[in-house]
N, C-alpha and C. Protein backbone atom coordinates (compact mmCIF):
# COMPACT_ATOMS: atom_id res chain seq x y z
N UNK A 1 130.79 116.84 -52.90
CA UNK A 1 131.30 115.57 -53.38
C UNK A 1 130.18 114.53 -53.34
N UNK A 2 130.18 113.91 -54.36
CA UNK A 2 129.18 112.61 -54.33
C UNK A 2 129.21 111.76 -53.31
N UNK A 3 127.81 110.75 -53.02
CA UNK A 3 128.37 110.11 -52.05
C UNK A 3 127.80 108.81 -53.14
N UNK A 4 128.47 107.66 -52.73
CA UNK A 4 128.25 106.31 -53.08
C UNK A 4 127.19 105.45 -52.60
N UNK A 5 125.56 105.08 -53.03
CA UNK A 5 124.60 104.53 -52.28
C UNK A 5 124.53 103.30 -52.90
N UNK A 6 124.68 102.16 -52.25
CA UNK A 6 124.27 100.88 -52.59
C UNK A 6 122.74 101.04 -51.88
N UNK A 7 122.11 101.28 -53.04
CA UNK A 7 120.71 101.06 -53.13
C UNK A 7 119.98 99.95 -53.94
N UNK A 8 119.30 99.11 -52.75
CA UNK A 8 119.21 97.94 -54.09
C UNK A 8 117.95 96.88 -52.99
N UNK A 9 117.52 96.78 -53.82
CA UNK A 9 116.03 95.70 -53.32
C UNK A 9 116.41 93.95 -53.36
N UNK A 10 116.13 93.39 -51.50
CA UNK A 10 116.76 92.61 -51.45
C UNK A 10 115.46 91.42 -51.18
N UNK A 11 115.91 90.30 -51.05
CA UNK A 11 114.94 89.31 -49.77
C UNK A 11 115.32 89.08 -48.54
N UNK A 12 114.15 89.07 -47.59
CA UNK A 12 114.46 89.23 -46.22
C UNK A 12 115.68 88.22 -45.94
N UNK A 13 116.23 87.06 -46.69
CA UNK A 13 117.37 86.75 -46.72
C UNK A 13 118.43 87.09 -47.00
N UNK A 14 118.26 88.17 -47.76
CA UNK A 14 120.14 88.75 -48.44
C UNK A 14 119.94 88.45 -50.08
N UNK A 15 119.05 88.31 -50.96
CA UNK A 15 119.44 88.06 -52.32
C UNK A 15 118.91 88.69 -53.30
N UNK A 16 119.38 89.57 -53.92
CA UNK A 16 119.06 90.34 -54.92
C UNK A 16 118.25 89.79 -56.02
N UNK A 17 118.42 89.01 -56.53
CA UNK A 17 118.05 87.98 -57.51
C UNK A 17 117.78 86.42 -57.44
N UNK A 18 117.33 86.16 -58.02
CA UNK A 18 116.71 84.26 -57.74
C UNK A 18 118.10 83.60 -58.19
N UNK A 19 117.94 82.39 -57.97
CA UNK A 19 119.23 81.22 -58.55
C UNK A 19 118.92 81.44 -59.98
N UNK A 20 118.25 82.03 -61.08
CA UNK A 20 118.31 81.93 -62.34
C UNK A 20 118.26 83.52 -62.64
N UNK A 21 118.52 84.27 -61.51
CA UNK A 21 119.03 85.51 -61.83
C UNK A 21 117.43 86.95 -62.15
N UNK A 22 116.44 85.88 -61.83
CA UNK A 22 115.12 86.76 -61.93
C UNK A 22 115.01 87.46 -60.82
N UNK A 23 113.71 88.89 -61.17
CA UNK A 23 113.82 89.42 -60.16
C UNK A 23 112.29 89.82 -59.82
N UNK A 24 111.77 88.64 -60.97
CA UNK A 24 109.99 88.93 -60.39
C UNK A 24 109.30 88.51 -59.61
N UNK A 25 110.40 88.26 -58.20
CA UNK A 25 109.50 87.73 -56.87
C UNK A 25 109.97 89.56 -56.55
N UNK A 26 110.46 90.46 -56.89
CA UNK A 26 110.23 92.31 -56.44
C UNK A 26 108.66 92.58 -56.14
N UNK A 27 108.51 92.60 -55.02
CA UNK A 27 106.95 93.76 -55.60
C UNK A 27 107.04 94.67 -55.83
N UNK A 28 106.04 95.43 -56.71
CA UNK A 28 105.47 96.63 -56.93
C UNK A 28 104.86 97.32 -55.77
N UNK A 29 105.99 98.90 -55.37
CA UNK A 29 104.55 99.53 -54.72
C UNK A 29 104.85 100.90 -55.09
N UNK A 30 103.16 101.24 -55.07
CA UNK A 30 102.46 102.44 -56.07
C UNK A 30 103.35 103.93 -55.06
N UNK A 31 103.39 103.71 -54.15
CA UNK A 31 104.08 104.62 -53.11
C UNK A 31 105.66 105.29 -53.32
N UNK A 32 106.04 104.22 -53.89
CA UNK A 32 107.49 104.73 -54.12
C UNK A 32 107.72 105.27 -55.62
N UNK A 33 107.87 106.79 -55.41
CA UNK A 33 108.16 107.84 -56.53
C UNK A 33 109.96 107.40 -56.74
N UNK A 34 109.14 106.62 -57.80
CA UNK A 34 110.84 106.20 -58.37
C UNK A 34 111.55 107.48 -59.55
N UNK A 35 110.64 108.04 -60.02
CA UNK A 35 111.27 109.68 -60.72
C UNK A 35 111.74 110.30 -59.53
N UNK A 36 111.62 110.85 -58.28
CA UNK A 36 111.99 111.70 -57.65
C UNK A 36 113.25 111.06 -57.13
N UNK A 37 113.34 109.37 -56.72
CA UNK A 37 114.30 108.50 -56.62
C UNK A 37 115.72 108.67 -57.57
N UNK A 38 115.29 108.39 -58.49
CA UNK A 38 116.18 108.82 -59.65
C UNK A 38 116.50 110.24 -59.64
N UNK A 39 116.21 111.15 -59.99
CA UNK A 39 116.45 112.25 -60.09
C UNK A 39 117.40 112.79 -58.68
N UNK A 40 117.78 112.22 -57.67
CA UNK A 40 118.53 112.28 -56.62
C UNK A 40 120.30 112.09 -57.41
N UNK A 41 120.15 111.50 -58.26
CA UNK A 41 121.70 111.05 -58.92
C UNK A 41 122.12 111.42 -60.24
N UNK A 42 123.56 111.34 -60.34
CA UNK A 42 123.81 111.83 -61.80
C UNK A 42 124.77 110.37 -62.51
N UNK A 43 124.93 109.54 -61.53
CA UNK A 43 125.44 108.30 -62.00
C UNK A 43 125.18 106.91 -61.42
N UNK A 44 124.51 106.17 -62.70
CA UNK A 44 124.16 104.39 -62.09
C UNK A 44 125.37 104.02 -62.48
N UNK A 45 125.52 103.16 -61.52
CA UNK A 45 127.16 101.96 -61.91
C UNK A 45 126.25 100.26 -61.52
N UNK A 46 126.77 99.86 -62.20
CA UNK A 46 126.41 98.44 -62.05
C UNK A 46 127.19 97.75 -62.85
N UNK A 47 127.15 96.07 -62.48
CA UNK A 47 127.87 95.15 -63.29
C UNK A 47 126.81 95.06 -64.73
N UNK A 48 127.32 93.86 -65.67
CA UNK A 48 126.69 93.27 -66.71
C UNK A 48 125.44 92.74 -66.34
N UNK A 49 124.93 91.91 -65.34
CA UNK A 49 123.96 91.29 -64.78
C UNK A 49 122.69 92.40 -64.54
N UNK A 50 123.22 93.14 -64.01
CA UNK A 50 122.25 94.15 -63.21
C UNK A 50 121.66 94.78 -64.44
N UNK A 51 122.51 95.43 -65.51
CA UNK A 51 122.23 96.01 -66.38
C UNK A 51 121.41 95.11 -67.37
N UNK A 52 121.46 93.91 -67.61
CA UNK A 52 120.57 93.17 -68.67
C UNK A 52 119.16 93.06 -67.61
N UNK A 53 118.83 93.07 -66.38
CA UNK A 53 118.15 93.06 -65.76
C UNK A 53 117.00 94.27 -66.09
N UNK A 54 117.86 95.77 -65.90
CA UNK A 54 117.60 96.91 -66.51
C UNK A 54 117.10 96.20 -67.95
N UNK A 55 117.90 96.24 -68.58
CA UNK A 55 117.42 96.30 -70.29
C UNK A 55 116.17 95.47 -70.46
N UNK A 56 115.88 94.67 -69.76
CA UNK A 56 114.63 94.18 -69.79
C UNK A 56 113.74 94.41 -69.64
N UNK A 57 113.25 95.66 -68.55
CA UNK A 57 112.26 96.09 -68.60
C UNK A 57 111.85 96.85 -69.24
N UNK A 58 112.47 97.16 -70.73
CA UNK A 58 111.48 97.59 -71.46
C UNK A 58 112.14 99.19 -72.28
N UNK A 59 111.01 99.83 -72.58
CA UNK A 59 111.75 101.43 -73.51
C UNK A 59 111.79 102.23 -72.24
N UNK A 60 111.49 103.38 -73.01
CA UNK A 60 111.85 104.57 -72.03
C UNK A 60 111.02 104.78 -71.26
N UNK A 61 109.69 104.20 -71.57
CA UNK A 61 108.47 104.24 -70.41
C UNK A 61 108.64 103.51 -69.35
N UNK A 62 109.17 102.62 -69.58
CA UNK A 62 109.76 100.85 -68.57
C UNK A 62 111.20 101.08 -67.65
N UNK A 63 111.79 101.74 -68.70
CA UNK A 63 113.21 102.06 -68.42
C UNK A 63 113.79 103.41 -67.76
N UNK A 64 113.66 103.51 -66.10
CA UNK A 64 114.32 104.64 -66.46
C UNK A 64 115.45 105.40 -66.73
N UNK A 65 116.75 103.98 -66.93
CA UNK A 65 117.55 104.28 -67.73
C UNK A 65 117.97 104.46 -69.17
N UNK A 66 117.00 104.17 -69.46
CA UNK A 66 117.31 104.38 -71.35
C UNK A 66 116.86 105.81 -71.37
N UNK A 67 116.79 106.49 -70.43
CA UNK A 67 116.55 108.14 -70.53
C UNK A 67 117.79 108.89 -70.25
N UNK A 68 118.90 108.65 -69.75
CA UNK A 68 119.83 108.94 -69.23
C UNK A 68 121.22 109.29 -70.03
N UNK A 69 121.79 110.19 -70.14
CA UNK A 69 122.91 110.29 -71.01
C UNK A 69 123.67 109.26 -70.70
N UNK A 70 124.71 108.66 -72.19
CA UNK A 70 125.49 108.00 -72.40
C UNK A 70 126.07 107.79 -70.91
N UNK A 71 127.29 108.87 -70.33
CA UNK A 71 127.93 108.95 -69.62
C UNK A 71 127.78 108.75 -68.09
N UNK A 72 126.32 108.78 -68.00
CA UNK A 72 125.79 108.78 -66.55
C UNK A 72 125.22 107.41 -66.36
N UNK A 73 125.28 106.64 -67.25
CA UNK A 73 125.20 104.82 -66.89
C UNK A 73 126.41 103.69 -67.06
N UNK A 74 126.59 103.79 -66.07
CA UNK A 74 128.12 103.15 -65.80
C UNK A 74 128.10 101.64 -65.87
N UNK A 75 128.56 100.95 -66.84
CA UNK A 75 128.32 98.81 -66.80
C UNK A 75 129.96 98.71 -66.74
N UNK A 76 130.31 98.00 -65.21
CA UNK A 76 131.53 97.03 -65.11
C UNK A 76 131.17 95.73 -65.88
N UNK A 77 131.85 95.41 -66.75
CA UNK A 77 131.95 94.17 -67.58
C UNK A 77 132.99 94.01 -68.58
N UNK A 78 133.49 92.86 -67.95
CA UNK A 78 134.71 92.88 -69.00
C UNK A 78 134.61 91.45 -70.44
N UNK A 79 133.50 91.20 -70.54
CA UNK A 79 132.69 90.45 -71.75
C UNK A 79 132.13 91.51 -72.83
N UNK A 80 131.45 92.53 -72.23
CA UNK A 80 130.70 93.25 -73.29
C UNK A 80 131.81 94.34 -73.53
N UNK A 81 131.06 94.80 -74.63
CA UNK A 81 132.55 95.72 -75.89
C UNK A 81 131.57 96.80 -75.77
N UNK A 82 132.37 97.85 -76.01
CA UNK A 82 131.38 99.60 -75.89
C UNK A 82 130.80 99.75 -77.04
N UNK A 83 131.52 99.05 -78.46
CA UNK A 83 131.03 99.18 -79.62
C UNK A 83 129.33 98.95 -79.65
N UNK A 84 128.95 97.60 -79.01
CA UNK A 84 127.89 96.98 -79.03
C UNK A 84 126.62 97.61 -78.37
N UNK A 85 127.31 98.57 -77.23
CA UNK A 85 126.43 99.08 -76.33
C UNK A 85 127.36 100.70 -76.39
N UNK A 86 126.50 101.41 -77.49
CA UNK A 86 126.94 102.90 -77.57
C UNK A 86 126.10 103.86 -76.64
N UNK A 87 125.10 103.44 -76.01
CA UNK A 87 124.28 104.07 -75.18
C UNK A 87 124.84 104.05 -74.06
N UNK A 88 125.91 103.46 -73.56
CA UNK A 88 126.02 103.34 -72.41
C UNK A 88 127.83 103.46 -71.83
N UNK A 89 128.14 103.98 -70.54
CA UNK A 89 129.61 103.58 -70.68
C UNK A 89 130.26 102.42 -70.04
N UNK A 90 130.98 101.34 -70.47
CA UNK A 90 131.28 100.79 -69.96
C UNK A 90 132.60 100.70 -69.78
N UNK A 91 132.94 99.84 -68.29
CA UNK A 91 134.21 99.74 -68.19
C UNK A 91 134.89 98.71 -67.79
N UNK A 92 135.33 98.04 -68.66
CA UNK A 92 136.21 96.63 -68.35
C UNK A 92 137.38 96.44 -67.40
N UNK A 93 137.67 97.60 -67.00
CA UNK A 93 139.12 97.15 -66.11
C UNK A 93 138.81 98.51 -64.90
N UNK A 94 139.50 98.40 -63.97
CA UNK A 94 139.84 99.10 -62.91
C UNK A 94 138.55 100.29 -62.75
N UNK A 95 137.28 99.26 -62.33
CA UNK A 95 136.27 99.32 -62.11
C UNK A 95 135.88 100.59 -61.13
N UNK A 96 136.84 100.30 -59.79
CA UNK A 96 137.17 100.29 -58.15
C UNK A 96 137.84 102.22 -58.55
N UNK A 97 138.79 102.20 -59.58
CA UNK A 97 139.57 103.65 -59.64
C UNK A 97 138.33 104.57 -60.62
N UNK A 98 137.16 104.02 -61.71
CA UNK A 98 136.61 105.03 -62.42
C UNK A 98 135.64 105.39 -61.43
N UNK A 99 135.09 104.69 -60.29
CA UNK A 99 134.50 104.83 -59.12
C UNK A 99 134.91 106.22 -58.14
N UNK A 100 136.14 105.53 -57.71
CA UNK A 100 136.75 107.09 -57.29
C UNK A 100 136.75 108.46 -57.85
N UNK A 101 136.90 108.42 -59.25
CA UNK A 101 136.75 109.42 -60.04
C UNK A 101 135.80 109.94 -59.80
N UNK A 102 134.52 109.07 -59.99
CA UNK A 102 133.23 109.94 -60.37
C UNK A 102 133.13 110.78 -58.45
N UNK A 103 133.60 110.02 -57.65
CA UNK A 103 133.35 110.53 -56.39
C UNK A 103 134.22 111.50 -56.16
N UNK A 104 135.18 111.58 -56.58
CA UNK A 104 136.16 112.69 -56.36
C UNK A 104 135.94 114.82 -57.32
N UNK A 105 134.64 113.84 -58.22
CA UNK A 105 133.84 115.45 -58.65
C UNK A 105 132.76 115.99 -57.81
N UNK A 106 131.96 116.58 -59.23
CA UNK A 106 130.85 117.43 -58.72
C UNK A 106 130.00 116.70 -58.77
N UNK A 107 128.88 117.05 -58.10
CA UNK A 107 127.18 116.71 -58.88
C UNK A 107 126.50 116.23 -57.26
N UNK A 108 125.44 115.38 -58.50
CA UNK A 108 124.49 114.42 -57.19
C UNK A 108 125.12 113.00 -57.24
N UNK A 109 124.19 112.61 -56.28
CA UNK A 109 124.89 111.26 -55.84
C UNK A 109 125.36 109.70 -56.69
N UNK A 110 125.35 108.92 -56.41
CA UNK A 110 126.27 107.75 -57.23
C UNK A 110 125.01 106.78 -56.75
N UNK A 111 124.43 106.05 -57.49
CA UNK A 111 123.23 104.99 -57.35
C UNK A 111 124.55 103.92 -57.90
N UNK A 112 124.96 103.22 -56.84
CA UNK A 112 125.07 101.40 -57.05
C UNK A 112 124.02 100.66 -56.91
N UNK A 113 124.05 100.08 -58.20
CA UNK A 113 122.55 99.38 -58.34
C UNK A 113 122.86 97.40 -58.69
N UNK A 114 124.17 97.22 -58.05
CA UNK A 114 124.45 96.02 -57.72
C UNK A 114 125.37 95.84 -58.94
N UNK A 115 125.56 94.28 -59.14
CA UNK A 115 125.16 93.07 -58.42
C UNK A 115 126.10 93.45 -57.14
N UNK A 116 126.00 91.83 -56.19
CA UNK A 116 126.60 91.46 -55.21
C UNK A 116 127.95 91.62 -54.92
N UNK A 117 128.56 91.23 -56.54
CA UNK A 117 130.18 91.29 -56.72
C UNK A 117 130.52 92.50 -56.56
N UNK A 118 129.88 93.61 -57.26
CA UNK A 118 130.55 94.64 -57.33
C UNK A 118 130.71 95.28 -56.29
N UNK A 119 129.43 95.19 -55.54
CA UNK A 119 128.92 95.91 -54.10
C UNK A 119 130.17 95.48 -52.96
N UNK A 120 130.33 94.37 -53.29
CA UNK A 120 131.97 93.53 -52.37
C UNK A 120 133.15 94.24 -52.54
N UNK A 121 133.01 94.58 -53.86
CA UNK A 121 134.43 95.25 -54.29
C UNK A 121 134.51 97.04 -53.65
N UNK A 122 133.32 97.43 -54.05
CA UNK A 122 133.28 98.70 -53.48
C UNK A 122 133.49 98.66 -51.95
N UNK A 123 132.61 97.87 -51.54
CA UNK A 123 133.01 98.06 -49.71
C UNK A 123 134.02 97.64 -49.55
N UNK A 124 135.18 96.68 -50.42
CA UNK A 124 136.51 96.71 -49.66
C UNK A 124 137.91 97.69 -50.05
N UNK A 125 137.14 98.70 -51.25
CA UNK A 125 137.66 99.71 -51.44
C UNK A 125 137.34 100.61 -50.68
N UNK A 126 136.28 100.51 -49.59
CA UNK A 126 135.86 101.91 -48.70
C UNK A 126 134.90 103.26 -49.51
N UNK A 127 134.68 102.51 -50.57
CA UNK A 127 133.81 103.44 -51.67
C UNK A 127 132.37 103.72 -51.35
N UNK A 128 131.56 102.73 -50.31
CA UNK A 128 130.71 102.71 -50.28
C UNK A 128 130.19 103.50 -49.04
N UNK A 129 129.43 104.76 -49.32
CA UNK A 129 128.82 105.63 -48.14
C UNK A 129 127.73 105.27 -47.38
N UNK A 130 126.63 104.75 -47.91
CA UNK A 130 125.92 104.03 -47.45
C UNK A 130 125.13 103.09 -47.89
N UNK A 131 124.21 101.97 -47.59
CA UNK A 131 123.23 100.88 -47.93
C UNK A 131 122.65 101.35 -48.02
N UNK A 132 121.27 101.13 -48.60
CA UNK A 132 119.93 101.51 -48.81
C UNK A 132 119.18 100.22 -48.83
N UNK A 133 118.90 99.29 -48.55
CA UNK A 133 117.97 98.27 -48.87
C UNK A 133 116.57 98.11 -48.74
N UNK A 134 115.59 97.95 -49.76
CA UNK A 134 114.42 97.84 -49.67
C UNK A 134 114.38 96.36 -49.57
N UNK A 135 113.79 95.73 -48.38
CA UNK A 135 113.50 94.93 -48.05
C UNK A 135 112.65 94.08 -48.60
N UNK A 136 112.09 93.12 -49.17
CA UNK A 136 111.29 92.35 -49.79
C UNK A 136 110.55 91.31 -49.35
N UNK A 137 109.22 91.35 -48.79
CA UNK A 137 108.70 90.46 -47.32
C UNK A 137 108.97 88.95 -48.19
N UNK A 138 110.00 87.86 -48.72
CA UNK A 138 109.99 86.79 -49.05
C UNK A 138 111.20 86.43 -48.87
N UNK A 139 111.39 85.18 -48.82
CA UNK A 139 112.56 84.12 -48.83
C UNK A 139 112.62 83.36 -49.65
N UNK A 140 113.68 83.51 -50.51
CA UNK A 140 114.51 83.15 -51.69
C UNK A 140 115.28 81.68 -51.63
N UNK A 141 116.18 81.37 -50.58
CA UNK A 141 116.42 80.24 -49.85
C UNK A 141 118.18 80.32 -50.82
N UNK A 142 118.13 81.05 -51.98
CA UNK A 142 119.04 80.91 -52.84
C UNK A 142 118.84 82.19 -53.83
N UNK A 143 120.29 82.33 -54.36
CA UNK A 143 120.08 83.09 -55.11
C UNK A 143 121.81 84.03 -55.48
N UNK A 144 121.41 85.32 -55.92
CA UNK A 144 122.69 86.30 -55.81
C UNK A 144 122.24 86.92 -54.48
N UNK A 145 123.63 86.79 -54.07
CA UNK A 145 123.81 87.46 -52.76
C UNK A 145 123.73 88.84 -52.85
N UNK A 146 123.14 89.78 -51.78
CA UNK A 146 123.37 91.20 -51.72
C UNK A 146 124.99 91.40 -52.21
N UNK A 147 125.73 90.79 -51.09
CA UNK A 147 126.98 91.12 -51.25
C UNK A 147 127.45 89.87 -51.11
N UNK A 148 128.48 89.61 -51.89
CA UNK A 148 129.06 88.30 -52.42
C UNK A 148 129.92 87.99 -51.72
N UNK A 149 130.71 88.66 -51.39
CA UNK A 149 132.00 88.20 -50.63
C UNK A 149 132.91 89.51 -49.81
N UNK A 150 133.21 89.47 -48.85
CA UNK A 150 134.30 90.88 -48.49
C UNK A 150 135.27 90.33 -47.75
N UNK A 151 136.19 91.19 -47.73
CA UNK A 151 137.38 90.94 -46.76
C UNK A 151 137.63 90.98 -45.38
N UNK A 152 136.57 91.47 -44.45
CA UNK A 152 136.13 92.02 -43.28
C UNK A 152 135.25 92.28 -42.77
N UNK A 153 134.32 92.72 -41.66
CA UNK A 153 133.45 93.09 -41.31
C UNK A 153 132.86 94.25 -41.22
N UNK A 154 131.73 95.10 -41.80
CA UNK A 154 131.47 96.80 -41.53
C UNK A 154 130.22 96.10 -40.46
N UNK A 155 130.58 97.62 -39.94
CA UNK A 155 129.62 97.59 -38.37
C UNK A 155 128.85 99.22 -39.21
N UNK A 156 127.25 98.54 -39.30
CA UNK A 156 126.45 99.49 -39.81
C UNK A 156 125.55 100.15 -38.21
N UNK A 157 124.84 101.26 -38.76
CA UNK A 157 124.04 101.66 -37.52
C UNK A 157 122.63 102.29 -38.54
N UNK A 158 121.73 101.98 -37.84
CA UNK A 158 119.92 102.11 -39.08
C UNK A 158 119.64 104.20 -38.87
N UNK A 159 119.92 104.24 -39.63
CA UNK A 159 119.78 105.61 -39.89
C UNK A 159 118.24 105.71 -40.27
N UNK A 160 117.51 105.22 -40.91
CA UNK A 160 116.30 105.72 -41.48
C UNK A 160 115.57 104.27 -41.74
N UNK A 161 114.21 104.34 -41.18
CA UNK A 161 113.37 102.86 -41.61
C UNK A 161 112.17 103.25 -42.26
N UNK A 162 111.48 102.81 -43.13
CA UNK A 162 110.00 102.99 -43.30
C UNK A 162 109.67 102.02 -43.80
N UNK A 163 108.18 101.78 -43.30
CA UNK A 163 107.68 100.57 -43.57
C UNK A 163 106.29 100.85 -44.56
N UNK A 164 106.37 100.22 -45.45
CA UNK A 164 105.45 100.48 -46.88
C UNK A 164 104.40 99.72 -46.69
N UNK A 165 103.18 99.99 -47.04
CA UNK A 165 101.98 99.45 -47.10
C UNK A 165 102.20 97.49 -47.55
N UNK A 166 102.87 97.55 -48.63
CA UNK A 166 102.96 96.47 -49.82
C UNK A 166 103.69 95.42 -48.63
N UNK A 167 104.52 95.70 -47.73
CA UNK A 167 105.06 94.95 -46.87
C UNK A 167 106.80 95.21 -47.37
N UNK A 168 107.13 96.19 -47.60
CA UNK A 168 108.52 96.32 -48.07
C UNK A 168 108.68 97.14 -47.16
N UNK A 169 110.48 96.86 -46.55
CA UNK A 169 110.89 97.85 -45.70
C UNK A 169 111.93 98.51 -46.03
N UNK A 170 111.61 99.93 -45.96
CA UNK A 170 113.01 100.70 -46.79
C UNK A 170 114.08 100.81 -45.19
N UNK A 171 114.89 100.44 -45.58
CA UNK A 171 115.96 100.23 -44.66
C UNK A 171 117.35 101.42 -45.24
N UNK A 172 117.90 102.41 -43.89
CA UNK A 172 119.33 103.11 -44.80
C UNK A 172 119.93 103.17 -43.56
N UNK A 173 121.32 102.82 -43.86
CA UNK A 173 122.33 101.95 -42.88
C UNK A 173 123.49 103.14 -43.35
N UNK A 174 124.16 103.42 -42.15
CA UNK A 174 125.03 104.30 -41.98
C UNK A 174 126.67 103.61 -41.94
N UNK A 175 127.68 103.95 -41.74
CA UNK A 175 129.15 102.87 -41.37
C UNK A 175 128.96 103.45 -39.93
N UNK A 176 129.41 102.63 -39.13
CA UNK A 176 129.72 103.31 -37.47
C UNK A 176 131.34 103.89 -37.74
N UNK A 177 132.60 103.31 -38.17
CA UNK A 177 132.74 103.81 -38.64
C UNK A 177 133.74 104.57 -39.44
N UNK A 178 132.79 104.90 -40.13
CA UNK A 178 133.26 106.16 -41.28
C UNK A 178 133.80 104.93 -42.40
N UNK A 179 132.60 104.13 -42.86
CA UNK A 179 133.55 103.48 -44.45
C UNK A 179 134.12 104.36 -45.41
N UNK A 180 133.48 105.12 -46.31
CA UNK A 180 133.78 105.79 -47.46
C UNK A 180 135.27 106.35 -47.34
N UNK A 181 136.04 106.63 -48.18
CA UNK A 181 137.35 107.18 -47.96
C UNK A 181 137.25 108.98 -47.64
């Protein structure tokens, strides 16, 4: 069974993104094999935000989702129409249940690749197996939150740390316990 990774590059404050939604205070480091990264999963889910974020960087050399079958890039958004975006699947309603689905098959794992909102929604559905956060040595002061809002408190425990040349810390956080359903 899949597991659900909110994997997602933050600032040492908590914010995924700047107050205008940029994300080029990220560094680059040459160390992290983002093909072997990828290749760990058979489905990205993300909101609208995250995904124009994606679409920005570029073709298939830039992108390594514009390599990806239709079906295995998942956009919650209930603004954008599937017509417009045939490359991709999206899903406007009951975000939280096509989630379960994909976890309730086969394969490799589930890359949540944000935003904040969604990441809220999953952890108060219990969807979420574990964090992953790459740490980002700066302070934002503002911005999108990792996680936007929840209903409760999860009590995490640091399963795995490494600390990268560039000054990024890969951080993976366990539930004490037992979030995921």
């Amino acid at each position: 069974m899949p597991h659900l990774r909110y994997n997602v590059a933050t600032s040492l404050d908590g914010y995924i993104a700047s107050s205008d939604g940029s994300t080029n205070w990220i560094v680059e480091d040459s160390t992290i094999n983002f093909n072997a990264l990828y290749a760990e999963f058979d489905f990205f889910v993300m909101g609208r935000k995250t995904y124009e974020v994606m679409q920005s960087l570029g073709g298939p050399d830039e992108n390594p989702l514009a390599k990806r079958p239709r079906q295995s890039v998942v956009v919650a958004s209930r603004t954008v129409k599937q017509a417009d975006f045939p490359a991709i699947t999206i899903v406007p309603n009951n975000v939280i249940d096509y989630i379960r689905g994909l976890k309730s098959g086969d394969g490799k794992d589930i890359w949540l690749m944000g935003g904040g909102l969604l990441a809220s929604q999953c952890l108060d559905a219990g969807l979420v197996d574990t964090i992953e956060a790459a740490v980002i040595p700066v302070v934002l002061g503002n911005g999108v939150k990792m996680v936007e809002n929840v209903s409760r408190n999860f009590q995490l425990c640091l399963v795995g740390s490494k600390a990268l040349q560039s000054g990024i810390v890969m951080n993976q956080y366990a539930f004490i316990n037992g979030q995921a359903e």
